[in-house]
C-alpha atoms as a PDB file:
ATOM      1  CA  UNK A   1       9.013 -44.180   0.558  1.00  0.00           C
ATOM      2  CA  UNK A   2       6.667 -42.580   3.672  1.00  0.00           C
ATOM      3  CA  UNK A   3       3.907 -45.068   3.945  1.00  0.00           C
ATOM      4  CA  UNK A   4       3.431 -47.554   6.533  1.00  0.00           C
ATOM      5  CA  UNK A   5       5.966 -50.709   6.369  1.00  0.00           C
ATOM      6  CA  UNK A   6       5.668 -54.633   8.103  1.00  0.00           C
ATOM      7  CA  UNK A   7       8.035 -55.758   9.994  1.00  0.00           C
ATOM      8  CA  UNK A   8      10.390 -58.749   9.436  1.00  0.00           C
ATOM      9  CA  UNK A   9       7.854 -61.560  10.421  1.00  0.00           C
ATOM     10  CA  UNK A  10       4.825 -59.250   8.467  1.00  0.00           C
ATOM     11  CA  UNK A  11       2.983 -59.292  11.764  1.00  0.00           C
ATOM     12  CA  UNK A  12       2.659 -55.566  12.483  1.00  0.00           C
ATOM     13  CA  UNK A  13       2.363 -52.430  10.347  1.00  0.00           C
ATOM     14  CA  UNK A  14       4.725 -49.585  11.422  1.00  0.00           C
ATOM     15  CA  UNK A  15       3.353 -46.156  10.872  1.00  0.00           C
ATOM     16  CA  UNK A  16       5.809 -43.682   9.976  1.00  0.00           C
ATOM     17  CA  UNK A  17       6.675 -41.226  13.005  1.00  0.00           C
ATOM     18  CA  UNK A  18       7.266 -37.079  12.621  1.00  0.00           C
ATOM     19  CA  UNK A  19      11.141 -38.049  12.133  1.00  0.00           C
ATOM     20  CA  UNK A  20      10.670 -40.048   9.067  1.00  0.00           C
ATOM     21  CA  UNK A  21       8.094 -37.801   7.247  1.00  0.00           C
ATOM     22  CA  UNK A  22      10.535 -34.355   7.946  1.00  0.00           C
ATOM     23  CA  UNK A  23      13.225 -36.528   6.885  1.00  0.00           C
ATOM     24  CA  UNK A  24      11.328 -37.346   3.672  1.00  0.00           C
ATOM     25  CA  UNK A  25      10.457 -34.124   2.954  1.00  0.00           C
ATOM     26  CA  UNK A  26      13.782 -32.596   3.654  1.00  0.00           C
ATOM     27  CA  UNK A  27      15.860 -35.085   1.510  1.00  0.00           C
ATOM     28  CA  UNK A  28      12.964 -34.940  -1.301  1.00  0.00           C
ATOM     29  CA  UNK A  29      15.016 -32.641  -3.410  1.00  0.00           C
ATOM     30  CA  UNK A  30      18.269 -35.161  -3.496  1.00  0.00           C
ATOM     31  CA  UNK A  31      15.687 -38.447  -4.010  1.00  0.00           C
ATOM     32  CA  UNK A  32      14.403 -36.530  -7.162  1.00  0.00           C
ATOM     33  CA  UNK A  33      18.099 -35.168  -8.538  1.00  0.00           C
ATOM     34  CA  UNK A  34      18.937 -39.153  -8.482  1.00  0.00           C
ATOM     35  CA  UNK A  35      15.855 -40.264 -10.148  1.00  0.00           C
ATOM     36  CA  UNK A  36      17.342 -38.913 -13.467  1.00  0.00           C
ATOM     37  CA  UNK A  37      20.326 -41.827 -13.293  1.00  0.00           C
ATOM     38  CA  UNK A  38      18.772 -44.822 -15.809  1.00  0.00           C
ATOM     39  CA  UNK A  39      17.935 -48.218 -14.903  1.00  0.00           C
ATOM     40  CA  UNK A  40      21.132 -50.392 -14.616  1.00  0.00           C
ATOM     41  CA  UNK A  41      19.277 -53.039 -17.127  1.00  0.00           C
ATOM     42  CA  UNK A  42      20.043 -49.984 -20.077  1.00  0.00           C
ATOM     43  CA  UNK A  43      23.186 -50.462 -21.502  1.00  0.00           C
ATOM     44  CA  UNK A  44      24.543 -52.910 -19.726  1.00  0.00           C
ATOM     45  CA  UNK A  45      24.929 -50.497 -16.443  1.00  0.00           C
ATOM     46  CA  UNK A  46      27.364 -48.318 -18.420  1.00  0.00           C
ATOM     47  CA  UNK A  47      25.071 -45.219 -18.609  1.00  0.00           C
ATOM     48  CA  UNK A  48      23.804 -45.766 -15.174  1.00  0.00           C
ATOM     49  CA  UNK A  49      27.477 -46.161 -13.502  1.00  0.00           C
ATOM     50  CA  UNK A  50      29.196 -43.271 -15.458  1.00  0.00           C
ATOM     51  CA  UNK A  51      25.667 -40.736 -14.566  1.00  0.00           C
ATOM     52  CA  UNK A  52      25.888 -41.476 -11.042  1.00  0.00           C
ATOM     53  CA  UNK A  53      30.129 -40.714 -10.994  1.00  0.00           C
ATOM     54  CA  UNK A  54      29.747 -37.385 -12.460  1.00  0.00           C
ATOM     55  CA  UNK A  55      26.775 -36.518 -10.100  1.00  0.00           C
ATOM     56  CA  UNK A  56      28.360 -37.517  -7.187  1.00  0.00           C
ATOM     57  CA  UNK A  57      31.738 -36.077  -8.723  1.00  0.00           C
ATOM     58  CA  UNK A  58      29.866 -32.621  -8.943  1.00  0.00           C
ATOM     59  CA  UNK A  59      28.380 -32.815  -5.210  1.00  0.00           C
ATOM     60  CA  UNK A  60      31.876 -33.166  -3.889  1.00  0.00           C
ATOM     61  CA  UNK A  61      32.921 -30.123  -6.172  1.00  0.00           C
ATOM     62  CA  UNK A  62      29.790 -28.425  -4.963  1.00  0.00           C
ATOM     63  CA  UNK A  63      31.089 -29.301  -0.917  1.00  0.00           C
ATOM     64  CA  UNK A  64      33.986 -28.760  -1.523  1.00  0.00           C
ATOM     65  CA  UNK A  65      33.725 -24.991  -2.777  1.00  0.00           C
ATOM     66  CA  UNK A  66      30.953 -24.131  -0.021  1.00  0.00           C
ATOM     67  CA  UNK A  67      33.692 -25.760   2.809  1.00  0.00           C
ATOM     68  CA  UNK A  68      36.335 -23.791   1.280  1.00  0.00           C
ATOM     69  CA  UNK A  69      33.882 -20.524   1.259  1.00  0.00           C
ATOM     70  CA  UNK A  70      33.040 -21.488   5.408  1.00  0.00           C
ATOM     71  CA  UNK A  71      36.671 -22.157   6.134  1.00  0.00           C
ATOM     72  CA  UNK A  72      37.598 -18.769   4.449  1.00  0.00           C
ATOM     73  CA  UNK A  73      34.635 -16.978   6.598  1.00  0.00           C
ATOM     74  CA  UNK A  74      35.449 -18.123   9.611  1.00  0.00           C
END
């Protein structure tokens, strides 16, 4: 989440810097392609745990064919 965050002893508030905020806004696309696993309470975490394998199966497909394509180019 980009917001301002306490620290450990809740004493000061840490604004976020220019880092965090590209970095949010970069990575936004992944955070809301993961959103659509379910809650582990559904199911017993069976839905949840099988979603997430076959997403992060088809990412490594998905890097693997684009490292293949690079390795071919260069």
């Amino acid at each position: 989440m980009l917001g301002p965050s306490l620290d450990e002893d809740d004493l000061i508030i840490n604004q976020p810097n220019l880092k965090d905020a590209i970095m949010h806004f970069l990575l936004i696309t992944w955070k809301l392609f993961f959103s659509m696993i379910p809650p582990v309470k559904t199911g017993g975490g069976w839905p949840a745990f099988f979603i997430a394998l076959a997403m992060v199966g088809g990412i490594t497909a998905i890097v693997g064919d684009v490292a293949e394509l690079l390795g071919c180019t260069l």
